[in-house]
C-alpha atoms as a PDB file:
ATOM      1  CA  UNK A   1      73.413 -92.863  61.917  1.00  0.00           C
ATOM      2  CA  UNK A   2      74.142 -92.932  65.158  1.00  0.00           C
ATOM      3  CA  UNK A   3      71.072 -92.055  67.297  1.00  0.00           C
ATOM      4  CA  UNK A   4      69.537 -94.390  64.617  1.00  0.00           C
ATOM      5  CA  UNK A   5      67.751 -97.786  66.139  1.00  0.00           C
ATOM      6  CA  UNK A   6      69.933-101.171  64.401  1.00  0.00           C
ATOM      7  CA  UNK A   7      67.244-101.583  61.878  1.00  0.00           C
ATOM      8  CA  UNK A   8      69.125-104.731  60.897  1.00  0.00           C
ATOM      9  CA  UNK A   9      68.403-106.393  64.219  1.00  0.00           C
ATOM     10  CA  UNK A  10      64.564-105.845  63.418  1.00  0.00           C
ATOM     11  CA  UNK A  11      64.258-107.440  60.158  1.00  0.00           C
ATOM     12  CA  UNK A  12      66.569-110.254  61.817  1.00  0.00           C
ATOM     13  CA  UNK A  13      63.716-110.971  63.791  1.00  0.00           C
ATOM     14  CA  UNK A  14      60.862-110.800  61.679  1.00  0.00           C
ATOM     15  CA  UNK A  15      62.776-113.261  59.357  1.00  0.00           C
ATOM     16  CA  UNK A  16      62.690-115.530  62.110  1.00  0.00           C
ATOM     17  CA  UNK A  17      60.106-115.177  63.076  1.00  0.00           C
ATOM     18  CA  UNK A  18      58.309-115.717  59.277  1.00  0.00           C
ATOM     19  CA  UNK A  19      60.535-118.805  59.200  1.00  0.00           C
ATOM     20  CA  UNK A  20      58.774-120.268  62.654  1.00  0.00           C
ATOM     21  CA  UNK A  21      55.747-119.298  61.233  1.00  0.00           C
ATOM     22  CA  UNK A  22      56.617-121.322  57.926  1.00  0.00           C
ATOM     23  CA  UNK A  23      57.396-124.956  59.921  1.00  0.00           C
ATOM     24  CA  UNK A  24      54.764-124.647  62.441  1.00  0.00           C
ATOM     25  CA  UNK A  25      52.172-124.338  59.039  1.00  0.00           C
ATOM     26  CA  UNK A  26      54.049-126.948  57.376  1.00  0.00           C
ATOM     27  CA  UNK A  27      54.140-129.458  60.726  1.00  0.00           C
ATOM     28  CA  UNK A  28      50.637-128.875  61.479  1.00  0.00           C
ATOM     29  CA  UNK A  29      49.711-129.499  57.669  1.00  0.00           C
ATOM     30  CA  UNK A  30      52.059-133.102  58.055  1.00  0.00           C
ATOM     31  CA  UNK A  31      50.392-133.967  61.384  1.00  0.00           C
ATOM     32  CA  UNK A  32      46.936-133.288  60.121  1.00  0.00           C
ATOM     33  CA  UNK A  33      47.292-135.289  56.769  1.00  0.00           C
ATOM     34  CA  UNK A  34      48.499-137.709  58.742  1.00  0.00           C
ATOM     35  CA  UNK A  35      45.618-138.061  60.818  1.00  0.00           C
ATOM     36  CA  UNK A  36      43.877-137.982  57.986  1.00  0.00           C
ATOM     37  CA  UNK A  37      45.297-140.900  56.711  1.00  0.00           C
ATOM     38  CA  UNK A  38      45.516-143.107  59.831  1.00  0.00           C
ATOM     39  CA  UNK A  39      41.382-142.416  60.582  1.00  0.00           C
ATOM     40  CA  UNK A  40      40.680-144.635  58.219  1.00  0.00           C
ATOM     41  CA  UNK A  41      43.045-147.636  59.609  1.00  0.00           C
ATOM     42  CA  UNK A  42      41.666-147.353  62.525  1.00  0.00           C
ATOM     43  CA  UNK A  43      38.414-147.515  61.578  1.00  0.00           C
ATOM     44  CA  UNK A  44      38.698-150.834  59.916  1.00  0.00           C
ATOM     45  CA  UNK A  45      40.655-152.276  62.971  1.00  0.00           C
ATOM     46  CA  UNK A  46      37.659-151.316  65.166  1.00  0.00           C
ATOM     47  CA  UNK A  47      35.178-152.855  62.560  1.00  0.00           C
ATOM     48  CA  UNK A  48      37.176-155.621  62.803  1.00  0.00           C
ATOM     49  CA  UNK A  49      37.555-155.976  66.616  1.00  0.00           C
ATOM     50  CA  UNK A  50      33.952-155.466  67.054  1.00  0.00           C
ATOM     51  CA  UNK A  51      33.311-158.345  63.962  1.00  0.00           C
ATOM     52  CA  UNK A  52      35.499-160.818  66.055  1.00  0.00           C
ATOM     53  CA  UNK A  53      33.975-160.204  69.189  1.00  0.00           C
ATOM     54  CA  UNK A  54      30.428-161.026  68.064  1.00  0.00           C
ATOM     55  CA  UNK A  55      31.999-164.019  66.216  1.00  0.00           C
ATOM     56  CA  UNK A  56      33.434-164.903  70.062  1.00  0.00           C
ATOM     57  CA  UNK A  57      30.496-164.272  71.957  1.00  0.00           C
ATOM     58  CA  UNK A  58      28.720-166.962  68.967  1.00  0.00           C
ATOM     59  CA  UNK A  59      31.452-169.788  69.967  1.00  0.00           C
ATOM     60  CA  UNK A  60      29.704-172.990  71.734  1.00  0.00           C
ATOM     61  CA  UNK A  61      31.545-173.250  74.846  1.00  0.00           C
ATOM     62  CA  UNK A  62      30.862-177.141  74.961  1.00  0.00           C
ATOM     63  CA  UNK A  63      28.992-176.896  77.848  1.00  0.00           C
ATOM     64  CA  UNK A  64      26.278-175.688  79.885  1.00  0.00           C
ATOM     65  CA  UNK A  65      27.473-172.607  82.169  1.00  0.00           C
ATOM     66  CA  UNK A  66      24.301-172.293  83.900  1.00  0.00           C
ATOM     67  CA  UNK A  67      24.749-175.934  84.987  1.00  0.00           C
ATOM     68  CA  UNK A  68      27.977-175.372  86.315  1.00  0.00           C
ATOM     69  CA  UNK A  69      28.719-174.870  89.779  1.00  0.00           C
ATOM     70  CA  UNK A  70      32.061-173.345  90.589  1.00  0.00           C
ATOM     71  CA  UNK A  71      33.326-173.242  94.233  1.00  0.00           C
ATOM     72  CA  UNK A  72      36.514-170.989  95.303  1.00  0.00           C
ATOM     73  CA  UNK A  73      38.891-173.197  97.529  1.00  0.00           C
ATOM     74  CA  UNK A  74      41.562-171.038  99.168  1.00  0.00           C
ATOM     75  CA  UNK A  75      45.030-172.870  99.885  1.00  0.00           C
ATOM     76  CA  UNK A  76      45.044-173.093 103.688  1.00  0.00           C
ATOM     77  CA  UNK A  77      48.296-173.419 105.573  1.00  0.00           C
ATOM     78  CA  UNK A  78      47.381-176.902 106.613  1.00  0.00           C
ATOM     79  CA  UNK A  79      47.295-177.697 102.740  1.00  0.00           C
ATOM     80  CA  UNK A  80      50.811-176.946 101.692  1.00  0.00           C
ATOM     81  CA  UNK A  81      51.951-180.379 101.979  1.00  0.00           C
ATOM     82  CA  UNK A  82      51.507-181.804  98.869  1.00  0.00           C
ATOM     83  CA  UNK A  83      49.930-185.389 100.586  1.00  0.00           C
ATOM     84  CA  UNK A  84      47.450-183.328 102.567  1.00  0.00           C
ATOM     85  CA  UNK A  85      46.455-181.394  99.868  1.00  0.00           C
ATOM     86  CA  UNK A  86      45.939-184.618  97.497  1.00  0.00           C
ATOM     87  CA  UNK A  87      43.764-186.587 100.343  1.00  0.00           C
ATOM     88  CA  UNK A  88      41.749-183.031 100.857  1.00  0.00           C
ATOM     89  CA  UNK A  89      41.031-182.628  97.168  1.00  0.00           C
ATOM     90  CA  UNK A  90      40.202-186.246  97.127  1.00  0.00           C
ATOM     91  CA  UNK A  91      37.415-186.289  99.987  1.00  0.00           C
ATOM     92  CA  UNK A  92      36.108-183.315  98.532  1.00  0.00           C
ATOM     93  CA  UNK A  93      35.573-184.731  94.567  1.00  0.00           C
ATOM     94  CA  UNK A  94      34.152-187.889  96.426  1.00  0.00           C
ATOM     95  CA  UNK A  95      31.658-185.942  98.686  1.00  0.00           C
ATOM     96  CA  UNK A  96      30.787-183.659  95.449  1.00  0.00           C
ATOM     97  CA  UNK A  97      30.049-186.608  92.928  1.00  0.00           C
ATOM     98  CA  UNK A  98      27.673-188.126  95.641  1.00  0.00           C
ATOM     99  CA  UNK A  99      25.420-185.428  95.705  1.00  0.00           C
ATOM    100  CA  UNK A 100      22.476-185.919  93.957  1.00  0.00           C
ATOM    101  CA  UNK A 101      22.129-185.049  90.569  1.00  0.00           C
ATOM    102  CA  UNK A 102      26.277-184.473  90.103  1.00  0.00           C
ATOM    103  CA  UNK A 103      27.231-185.907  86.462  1.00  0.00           C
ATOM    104  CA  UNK A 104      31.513-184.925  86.524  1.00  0.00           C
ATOM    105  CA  UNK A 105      33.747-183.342  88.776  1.00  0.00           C
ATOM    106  CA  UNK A 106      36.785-181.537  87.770  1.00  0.00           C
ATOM    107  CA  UNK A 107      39.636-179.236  89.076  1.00  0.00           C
ATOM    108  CA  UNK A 108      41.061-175.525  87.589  1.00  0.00           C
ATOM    109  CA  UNK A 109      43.373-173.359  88.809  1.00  0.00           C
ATOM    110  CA  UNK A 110      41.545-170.072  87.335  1.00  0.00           C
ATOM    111  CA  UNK A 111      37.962-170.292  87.072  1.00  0.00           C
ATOM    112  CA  UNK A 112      36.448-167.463  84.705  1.00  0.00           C
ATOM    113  CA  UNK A 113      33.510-166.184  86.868  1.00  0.00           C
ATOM    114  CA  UNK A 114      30.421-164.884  84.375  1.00  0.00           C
END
């Protein structure tokens, strides 16, 4: 029995290694039903983003954006007193409503650019 290879340490491993065989079939079954399962949720929450953005792009914005000028005023140095900055912004809305064909005038701080 000596000379004899520990046949015990064999069979040891190929338990073990039957066993990780076992709960990688059994984790790879779980992680494929459940991909199975969440396809279809997913699918509806893209048919449903994609429903609400047509429904968005529909909206009337309440005006007419190709009537709309937009100009970009950076805040200059010379503007960070808050009287400066009021008596700039006022020249400028009452050089814009005297051009021609001007109907309002009005101030953002973000502009959405098309």
């Amino acid at each position: 029995l000596a000379g004899r290879p520990n046949q015990g340490l064999g069979c040891a491993k190929a338990a073990a290694r039957h066993t990780s065989r076992r709960s990688q079939v059994r984790w790879r079954s779980i992680l494929t039903s459940t991909e199975v399962a969440l396809s279809p949720v997913l699918l509806v929450g893209a048919w449903l983003l994609l429903k609400s953005f047509v429904r968005l792009v529909g909206v009337d914005l309440g005006f007419q954006p190709e009537r709309v000028l937009a100009e970009h005023q950076p805040a200059e140095a010379a503007l960070s007193h808050a009287r400066i900055a009021l008596q700039f912004f006022q020249q400028m809305e009452e050089r814009v409503r005297a051009l021609p064909g001007v109907q309002a005038v009005a101030y953002a701080n973000h502009v959405v650019n098309d």
